[in-house]
PDB file of N, CA and C in Angstrom:
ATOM      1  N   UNK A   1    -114.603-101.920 140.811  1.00  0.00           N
ATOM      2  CA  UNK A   1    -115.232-102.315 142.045  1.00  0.00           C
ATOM      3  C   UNK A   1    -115.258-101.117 142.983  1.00  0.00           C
ATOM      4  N   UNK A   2    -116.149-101.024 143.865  1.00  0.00           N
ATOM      5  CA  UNK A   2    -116.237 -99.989 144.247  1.00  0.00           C
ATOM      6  C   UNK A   2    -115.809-100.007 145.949  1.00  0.00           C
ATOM      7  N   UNK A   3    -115.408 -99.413 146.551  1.00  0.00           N
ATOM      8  CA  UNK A   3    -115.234 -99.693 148.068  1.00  0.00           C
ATOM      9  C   UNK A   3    -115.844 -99.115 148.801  1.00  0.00           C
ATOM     10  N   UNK A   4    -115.882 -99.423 150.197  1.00  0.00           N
ATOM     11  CA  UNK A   4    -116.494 -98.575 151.444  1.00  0.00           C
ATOM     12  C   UNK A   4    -116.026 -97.650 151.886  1.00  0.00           C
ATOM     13  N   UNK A   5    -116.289 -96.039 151.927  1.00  0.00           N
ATOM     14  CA  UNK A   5    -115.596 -95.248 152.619  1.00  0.00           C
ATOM     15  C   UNK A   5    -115.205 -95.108 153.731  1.00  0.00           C
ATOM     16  N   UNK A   6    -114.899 -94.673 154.287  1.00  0.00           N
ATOM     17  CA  UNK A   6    -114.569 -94.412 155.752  1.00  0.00           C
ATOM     18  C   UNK A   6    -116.519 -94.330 156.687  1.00  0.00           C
ATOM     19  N   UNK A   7    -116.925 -93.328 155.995  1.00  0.00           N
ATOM     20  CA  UNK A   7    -118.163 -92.616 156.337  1.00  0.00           C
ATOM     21  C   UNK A   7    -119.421 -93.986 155.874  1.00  0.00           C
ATOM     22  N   UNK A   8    -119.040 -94.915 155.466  1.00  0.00           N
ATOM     23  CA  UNK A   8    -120.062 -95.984 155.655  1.00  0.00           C
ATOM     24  C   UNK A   8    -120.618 -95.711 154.236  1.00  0.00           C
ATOM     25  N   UNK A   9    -120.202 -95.078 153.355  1.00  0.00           N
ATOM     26  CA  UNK A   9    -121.107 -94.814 151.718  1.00  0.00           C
ATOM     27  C   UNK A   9    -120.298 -95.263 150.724  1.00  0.00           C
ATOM     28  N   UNK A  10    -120.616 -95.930 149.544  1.00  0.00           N
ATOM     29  CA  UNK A  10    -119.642 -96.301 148.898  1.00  0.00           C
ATOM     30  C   UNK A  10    -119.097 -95.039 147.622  1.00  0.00           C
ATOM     31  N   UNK A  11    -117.173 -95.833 147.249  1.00  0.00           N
ATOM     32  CA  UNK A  11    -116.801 -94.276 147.298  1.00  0.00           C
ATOM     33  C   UNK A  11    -116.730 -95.073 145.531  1.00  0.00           C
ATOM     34  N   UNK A  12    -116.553 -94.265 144.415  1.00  0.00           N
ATOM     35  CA  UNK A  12    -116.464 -94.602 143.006  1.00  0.00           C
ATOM     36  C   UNK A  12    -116.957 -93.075 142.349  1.00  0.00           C
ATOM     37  N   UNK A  13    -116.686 -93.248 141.030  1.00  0.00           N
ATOM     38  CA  UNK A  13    -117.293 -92.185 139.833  1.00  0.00           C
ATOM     39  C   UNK A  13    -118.333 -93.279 139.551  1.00  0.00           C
ATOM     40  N   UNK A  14    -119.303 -92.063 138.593  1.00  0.00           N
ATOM     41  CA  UNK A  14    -120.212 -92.863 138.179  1.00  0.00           C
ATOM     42  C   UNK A  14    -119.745 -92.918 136.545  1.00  0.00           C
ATOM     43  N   UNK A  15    -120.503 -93.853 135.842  1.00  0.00           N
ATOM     44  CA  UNK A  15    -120.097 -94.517 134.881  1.00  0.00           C
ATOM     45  C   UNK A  15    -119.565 -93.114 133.569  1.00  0.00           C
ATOM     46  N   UNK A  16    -120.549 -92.031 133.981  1.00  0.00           N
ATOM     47  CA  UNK A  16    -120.535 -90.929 132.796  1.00  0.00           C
ATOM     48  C   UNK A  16    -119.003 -90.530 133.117  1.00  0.00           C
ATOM     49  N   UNK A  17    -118.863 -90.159 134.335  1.00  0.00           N
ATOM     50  CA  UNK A  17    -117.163 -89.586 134.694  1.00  0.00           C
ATOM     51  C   UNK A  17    -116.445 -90.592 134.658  1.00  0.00           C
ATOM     52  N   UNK A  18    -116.525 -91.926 134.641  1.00  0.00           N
ATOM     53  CA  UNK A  18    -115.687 -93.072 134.488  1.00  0.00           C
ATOM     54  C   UNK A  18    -115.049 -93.112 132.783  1.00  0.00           C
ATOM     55  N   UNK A  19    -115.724 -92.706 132.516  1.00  0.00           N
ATOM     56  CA  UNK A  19    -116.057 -92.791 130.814  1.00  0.00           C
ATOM     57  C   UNK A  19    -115.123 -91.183 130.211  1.00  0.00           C
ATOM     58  N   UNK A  20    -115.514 -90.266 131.049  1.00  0.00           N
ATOM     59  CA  UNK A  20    -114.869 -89.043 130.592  1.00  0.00           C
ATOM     60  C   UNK A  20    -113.559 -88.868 130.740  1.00  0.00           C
ATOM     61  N   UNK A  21    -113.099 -89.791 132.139  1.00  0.00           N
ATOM     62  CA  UNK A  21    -111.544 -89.944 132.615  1.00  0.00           C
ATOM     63  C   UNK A  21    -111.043 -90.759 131.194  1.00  0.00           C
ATOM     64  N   UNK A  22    -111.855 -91.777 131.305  1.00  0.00           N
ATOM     65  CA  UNK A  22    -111.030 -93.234 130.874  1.00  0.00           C
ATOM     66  C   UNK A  22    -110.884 -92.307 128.995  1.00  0.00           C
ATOM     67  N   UNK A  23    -111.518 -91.650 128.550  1.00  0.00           N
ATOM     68  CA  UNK A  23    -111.434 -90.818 127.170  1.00  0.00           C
ATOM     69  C   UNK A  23    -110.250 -89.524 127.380  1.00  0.00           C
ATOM     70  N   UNK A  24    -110.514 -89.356 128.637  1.00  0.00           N
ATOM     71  CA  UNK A  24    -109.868 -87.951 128.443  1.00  0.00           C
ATOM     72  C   UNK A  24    -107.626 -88.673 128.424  1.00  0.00           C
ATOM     73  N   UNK A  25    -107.942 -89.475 129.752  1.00  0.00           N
ATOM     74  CA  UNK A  25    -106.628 -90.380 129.762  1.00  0.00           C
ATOM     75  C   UNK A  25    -105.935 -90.495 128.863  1.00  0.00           C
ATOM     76  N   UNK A  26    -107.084 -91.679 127.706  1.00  0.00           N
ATOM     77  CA  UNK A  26    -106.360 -92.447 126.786  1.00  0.00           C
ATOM     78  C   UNK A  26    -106.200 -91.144 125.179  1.00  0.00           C
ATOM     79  N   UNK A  27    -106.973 -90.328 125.316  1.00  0.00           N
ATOM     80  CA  UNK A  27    -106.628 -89.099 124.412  1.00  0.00           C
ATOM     81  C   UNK A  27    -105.233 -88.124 124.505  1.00  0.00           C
ATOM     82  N   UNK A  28    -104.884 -88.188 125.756  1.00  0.00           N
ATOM     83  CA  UNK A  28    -103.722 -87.406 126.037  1.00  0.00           C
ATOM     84  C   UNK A  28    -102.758 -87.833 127.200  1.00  0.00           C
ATOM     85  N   UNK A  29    -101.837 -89.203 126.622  1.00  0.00           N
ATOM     86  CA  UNK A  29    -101.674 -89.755 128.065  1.00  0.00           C
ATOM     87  C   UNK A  29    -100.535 -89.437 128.963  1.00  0.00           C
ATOM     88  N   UNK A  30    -100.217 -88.394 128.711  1.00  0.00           N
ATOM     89  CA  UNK A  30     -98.926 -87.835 129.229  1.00  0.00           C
ATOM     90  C   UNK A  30     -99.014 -86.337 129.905  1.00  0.00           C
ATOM     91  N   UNK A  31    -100.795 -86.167 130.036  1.00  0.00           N
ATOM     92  CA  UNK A  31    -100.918 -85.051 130.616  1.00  0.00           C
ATOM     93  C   UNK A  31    -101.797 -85.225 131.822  1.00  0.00           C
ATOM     94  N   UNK A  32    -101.813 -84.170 133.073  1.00  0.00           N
ATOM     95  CA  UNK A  32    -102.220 -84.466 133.755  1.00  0.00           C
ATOM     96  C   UNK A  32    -103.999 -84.740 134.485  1.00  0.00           C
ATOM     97  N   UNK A  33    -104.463 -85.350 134.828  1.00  0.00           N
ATOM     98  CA  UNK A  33    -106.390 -85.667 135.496  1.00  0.00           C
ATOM     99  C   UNK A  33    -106.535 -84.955 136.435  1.00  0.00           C
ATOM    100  N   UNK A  34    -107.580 -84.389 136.139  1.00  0.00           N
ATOM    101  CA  UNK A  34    -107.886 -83.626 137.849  1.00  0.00           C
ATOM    102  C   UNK A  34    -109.692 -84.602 137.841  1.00  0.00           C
ATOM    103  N   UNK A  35    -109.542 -84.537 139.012  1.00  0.00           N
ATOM    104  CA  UNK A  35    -111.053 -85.698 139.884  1.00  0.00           C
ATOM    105  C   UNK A  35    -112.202 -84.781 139.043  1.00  0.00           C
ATOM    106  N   UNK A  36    -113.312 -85.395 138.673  1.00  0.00           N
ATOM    107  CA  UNK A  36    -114.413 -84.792 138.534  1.00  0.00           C
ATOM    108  C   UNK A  36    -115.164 -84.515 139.432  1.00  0.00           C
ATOM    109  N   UNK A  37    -115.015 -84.658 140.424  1.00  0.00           N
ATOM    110  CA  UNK A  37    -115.855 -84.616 141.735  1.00  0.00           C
ATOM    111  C   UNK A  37    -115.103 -83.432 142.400  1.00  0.00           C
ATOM    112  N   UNK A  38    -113.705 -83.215 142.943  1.00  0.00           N
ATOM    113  CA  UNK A  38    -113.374 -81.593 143.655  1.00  0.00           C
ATOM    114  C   UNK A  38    -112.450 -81.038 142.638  1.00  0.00           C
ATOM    115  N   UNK A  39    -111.669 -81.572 141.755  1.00  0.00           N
ATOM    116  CA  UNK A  39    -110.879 -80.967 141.115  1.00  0.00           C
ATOM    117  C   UNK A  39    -109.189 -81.024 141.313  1.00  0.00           C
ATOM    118  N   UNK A  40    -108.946 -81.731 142.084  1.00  0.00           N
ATOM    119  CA  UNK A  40    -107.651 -82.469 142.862  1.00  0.00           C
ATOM    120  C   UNK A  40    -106.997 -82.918 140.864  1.00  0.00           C
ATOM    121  N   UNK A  41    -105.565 -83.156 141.325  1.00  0.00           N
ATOM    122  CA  UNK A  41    -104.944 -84.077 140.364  1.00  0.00           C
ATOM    123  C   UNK A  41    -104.970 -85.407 140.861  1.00  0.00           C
ATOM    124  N   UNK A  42    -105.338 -85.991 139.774  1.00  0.00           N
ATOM    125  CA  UNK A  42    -105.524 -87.611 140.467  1.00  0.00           C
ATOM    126  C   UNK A  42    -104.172 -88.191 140.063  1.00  0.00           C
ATOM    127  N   UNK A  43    -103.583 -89.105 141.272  1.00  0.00           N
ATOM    128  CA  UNK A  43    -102.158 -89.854 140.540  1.00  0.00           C
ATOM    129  C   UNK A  43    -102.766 -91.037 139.480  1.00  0.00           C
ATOM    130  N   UNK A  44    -101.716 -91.030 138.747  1.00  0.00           N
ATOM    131  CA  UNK A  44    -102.221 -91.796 137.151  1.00  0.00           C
ATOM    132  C   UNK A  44    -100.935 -93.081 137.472  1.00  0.00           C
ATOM    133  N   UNK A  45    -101.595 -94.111 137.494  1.00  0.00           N
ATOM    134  CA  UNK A  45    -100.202 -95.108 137.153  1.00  0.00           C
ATOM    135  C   UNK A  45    -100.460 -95.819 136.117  1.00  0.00           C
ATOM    136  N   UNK A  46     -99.742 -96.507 135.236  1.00  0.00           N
ATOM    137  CA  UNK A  46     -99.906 -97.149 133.868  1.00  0.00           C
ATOM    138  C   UNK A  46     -99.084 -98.188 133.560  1.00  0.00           C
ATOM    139  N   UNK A  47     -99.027 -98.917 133.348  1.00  0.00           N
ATOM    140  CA  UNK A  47     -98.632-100.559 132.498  1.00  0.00           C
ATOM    141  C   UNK A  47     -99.249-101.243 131.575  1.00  0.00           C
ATOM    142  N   UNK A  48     -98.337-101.823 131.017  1.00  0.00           N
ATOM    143  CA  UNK A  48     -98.930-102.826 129.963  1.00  0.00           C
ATOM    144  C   UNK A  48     -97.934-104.148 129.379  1.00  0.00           C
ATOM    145  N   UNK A  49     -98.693-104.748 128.713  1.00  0.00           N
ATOM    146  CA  UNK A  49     -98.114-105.940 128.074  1.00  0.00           C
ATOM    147  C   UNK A  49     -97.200-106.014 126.912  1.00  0.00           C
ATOM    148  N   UNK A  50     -97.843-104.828 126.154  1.00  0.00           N
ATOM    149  CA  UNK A  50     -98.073-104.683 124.744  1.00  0.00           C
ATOM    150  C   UNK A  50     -98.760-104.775 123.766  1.00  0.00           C
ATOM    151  N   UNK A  51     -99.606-105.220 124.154  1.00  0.00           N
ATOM    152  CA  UNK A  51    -100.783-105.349 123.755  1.00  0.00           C
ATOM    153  C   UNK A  51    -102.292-104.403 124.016  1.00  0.00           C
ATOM    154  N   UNK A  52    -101.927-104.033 125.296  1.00  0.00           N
ATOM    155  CA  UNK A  52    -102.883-103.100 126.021  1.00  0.00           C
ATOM    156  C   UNK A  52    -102.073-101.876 127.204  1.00  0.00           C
ATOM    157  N   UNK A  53    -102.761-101.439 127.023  1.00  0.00           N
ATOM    158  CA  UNK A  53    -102.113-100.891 128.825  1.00  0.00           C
ATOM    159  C   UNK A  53    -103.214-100.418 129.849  1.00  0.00           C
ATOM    160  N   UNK A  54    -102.714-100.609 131.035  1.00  0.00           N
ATOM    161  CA  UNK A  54    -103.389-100.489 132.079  1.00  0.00           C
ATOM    162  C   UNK A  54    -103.604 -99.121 133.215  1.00  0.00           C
ATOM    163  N   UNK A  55    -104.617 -98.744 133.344  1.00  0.00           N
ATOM    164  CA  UNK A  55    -104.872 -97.116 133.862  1.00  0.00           C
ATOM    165  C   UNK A  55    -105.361 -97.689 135.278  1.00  0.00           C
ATOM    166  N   UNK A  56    -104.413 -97.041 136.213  1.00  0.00           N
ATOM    167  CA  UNK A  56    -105.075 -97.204 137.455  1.00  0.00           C
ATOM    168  C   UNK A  56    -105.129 -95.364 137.690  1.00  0.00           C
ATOM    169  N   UNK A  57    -106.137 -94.932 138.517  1.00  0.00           N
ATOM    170  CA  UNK A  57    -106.036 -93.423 138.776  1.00  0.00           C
ATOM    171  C   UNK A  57    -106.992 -93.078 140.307  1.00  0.00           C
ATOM    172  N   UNK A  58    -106.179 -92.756 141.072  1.00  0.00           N
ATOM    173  CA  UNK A  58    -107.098 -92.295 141.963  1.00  0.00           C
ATOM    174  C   UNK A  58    -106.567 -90.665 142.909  1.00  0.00           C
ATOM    175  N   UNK A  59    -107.701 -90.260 143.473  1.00  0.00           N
ATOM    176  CA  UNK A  59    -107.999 -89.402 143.821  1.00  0.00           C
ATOM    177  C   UNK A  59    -107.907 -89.731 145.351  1.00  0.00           C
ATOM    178  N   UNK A  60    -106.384 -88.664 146.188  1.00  0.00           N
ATOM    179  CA  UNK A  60    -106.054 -89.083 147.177  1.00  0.00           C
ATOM    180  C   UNK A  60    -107.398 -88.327 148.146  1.00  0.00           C
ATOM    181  N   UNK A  61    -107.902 -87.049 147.481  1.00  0.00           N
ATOM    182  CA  UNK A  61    -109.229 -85.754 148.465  1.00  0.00           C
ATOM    183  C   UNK A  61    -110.059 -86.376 148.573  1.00  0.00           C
ATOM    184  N   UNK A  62    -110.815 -87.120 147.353  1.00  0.00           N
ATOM    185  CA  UNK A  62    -111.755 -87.786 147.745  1.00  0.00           C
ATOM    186  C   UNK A  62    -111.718 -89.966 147.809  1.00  0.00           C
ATOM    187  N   UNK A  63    -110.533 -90.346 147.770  1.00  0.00           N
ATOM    188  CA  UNK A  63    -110.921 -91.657 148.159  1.00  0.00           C
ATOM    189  C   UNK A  63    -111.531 -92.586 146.678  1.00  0.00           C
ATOM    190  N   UNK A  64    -111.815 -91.901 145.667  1.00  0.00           N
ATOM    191  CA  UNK A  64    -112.144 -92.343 144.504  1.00  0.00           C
ATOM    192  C   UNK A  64    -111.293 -93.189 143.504  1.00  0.00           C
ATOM    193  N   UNK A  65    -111.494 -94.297 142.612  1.00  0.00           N
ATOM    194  CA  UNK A  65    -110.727 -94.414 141.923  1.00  0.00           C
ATOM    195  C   UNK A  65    -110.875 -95.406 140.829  1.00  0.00           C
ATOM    196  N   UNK A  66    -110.093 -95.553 139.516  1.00  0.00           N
ATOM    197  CA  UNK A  66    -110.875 -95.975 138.381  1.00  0.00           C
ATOM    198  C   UNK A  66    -109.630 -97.186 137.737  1.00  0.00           C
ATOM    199  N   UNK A  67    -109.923 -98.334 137.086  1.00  0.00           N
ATOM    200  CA  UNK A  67    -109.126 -99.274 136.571  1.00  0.00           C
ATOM    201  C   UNK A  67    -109.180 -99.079 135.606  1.00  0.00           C
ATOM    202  N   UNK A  68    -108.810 -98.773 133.997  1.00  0.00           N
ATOM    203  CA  UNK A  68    -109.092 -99.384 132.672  1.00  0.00           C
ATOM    204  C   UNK A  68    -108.236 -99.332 131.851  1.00  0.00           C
ATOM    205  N   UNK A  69    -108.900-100.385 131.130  1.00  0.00           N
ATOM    206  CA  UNK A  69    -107.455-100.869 129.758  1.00  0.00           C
ATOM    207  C   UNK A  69    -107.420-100.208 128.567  1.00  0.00           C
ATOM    208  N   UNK A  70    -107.004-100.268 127.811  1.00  0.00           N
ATOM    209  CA  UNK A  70    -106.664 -99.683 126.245  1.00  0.00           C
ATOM    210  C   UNK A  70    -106.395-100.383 125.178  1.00  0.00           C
ATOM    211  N   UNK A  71    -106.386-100.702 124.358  1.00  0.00           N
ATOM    212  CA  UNK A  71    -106.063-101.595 123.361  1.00  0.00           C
ATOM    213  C   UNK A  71    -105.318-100.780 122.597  1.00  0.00           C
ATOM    214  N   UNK A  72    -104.359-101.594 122.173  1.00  0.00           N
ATOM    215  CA  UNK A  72    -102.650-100.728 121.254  1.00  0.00           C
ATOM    216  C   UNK A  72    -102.857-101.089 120.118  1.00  0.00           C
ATOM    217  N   UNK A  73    -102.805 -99.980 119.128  1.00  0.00           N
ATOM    218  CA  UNK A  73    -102.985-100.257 117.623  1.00  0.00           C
ATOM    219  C   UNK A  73    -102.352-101.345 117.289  1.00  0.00           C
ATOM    220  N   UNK A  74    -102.918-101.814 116.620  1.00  0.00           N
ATOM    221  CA  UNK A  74    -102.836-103.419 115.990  1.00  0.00           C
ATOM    222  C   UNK A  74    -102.054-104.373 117.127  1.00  0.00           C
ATOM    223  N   UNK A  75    -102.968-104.187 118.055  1.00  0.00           N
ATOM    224  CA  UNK A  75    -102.929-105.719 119.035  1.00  0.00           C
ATOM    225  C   UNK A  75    -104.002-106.461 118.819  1.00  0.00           C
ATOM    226  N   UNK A  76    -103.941-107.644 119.193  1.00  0.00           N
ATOM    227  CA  UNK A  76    -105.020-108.648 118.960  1.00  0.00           C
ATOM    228  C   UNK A  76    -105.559-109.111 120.840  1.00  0.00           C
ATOM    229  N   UNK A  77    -107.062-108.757 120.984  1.00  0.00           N
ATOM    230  CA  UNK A  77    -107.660-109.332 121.882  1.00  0.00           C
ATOM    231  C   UNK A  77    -107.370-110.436 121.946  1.00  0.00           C
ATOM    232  N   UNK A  78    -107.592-111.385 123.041  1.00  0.00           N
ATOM    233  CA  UNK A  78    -107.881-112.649 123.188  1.00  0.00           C
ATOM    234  C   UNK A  78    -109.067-112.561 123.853  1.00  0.00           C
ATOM    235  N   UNK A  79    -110.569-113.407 123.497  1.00  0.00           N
ATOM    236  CA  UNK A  79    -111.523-113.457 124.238  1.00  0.00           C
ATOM    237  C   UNK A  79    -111.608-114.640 125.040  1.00  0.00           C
ATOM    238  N   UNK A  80    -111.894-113.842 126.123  1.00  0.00           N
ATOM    239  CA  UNK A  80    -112.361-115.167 127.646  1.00  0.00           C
ATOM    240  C   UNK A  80    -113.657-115.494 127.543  1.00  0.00           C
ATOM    241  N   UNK A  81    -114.316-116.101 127.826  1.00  0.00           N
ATOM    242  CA  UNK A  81    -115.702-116.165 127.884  1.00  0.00           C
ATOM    243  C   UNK A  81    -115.792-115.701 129.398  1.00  0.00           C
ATOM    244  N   UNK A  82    -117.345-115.208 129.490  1.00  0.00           N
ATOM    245  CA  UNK A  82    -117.032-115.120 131.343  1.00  0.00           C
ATOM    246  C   UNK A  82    -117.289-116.030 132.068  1.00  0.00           C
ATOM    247  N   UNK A  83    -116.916-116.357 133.101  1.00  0.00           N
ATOM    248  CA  UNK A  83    -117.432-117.800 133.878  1.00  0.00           C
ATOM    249  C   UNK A  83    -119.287-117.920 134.139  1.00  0.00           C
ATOM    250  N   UNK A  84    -119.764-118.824 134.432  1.00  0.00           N
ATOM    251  CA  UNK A  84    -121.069-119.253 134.147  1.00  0.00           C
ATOM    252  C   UNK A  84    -122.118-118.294 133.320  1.00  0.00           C
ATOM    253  N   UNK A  85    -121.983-117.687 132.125  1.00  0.00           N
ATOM    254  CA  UNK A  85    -122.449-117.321 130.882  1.00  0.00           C
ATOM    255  C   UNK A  85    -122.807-118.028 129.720  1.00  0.00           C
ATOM    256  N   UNK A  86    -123.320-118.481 128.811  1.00  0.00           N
ATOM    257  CA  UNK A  86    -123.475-119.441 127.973  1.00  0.00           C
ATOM    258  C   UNK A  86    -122.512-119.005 126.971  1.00  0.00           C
ATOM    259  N   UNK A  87    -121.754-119.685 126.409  1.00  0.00           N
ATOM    260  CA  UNK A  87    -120.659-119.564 125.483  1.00  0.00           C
ATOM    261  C   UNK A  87    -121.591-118.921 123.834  1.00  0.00           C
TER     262      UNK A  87
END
Protein backbone atom coordinates (compact mmCIF):
# COMPACT_ATOMS: atom_id res chain seq x y z
CA UNK A 1 0.00 0.00 0.00
CA UNK A 2 1.30 3.01 -0.71
CA UNK A 3 1.15 6.29 1.51
CA UNK A 4 1.02 10.06 1.33
CA UNK A 5 4.12 11.92 1.67
CA UNK A 6 4.61 14.74 3.51
CA UNK A 7 4.83 16.84 0.05
CA UNK A 8 1.22 15.69 -0.99
CA UNK A 9 2.72 12.78 -3.69
CA UNK A 10 2.48 9.34 -3.02
CA UNK A 11 5.67 7.74 -1.62
CA UNK A 12 6.38 3.65 -2.81
CA UNK A 13 8.94 1.77 -5.37
CA UNK A 14 7.61 0.87 -8.39
CA UNK A 15 6.82 -2.67 -9.06
CA UNK A 16 10.36 -3.31 -11.18
CA UNK A 17 12.41 -2.11 -7.84
CA UNK A 18 9.80 -3.81 -5.67
CA UNK A 19 10.68 -6.95 -7.42
CA UNK A 20 14.57 -6.30 -7.45
CA UNK A 21 14.53 -5.68 -3.51
CA UNK A 22 12.08 -8.44 -2.81
CA UNK A 23 14.89 -10.92 -5.18
CA UNK A 24 17.80 -9.30 -4.08
CA UNK A 25 16.48 -9.78 -0.06
CA UNK A 26 15.31 -13.20 -0.36
CA UNK A 27 18.75 -14.23 -2.37
CA UNK A 28 21.00 -13.03 0.36
CA UNK A 29 19.18 -12.51 3.56
CA UNK A 30 21.68 -11.61 5.92
CA UNK A 31 23.21 -8.92 3.91
CA UNK A 32 22.63 -5.52 3.74
CA UNK A 33 19.68 -3.16 0.99
CA UNK A 34 20.51 0.04 -0.02
CA UNK A 35 17.07 2.12 -1.53
CA UNK A 36 16.97 2.12 -5.26
CA UNK A 37 15.95 5.48 -5.42
CA UNK A 38 19.20 7.48 -3.32
CA UNK A 39 21.19 4.68 -2.20
CA UNK A 40 20.62 4.88 1.72
CA UNK A 41 20.64 1.35 3.65
CA UNK A 42 17.20 0.49 4.12
CA UNK A 43 16.35 -1.09 7.74
CA UNK A 44 15.26 -4.76 6.96
CA UNK A 45 12.97 -6.36 9.65
CA UNK A 46 11.89 -10.07 9.25
CA UNK A 47 9.53 -12.74 10.80
CA UNK A 48 7.88 -15.67 10.21
CA UNK A 49 5.73 -18.60 11.07
CA UNK A 50 7.57 -21.23 9.55
CA UNK A 51 6.20 -21.58 6.95
CA UNK A 52 7.02 -18.23 5.31
CA UNK A 53 8.73 -15.21 6.43
CA UNK A 54 7.97 -11.77 6.39
CA UNK A 55 10.14 -8.68 4.82
CA UNK A 56 9.25 -5.39 5.98
CA UNK A 57 12.07 -2.73 4.60
CA UNK A 58 12.06 0.81 4.52
CA UNK A 59 13.99 3.66 3.63
CA UNK A 60 14.29 6.26 6.51
CA UNK A 61 15.91 9.37 3.26
CA UNK A 62 13.30 8.78 1.29
CA UNK A 63 9.99 7.70 3.23
CA UNK A 64 9.68 4.51 0.98
CA UNK A 65 8.84 1.12 1.85
CA UNK A 66 8.09 -2.54 0.83
CA UNK A 67 6.09 -5.71 2.61
CA UNK A 68 6.80 -9.29 1.23
CA UNK A 69 6.64 -12.86 2.02
CA UNK A 70 8.73 -15.89 1.11
CA UNK A 71 7.80 -19.28 1.10
CA UNK A 72 10.25 -21.87 3.13
CA UNK A 73 11.30 -24.92 1.37
CA UNK A 74 8.81 -27.44 1.75
CA UNK A 75 6.06 -25.38 3.40
CA UNK A 76 2.66 -25.79 2.30
CA UNK A 77 0.49 -22.61 1.21
CA UNK A 78 -2.88 -22.41 2.38
CA UNK A 79 -5.14 -20.70 -0.26
CA UNK A 80 -7.70 -17.91 0.71
CA UNK A 81 -9.86 -17.08 -1.91
CA UNK A 82 -10.10 -13.24 -2.10
CA UNK A 83 -13.20 -11.68 -0.81
CA UNK A 84 -15.89 -10.87 -3.56
CA UNK A 85 -13.95 -12.84 -6.51
CA UNK A 86 -15.65 -15.86 -7.92
CA UNK A 87 -14.24 -18.94 -6.30
Amino acid sequence: MLNPAANGTLSGFSLDEAARIALEVAAHPNQPVRCPRCGAWMHVTAGGDGGRRIWILRCDATGRGLVFQQQLPGARWHRTPARGLPR
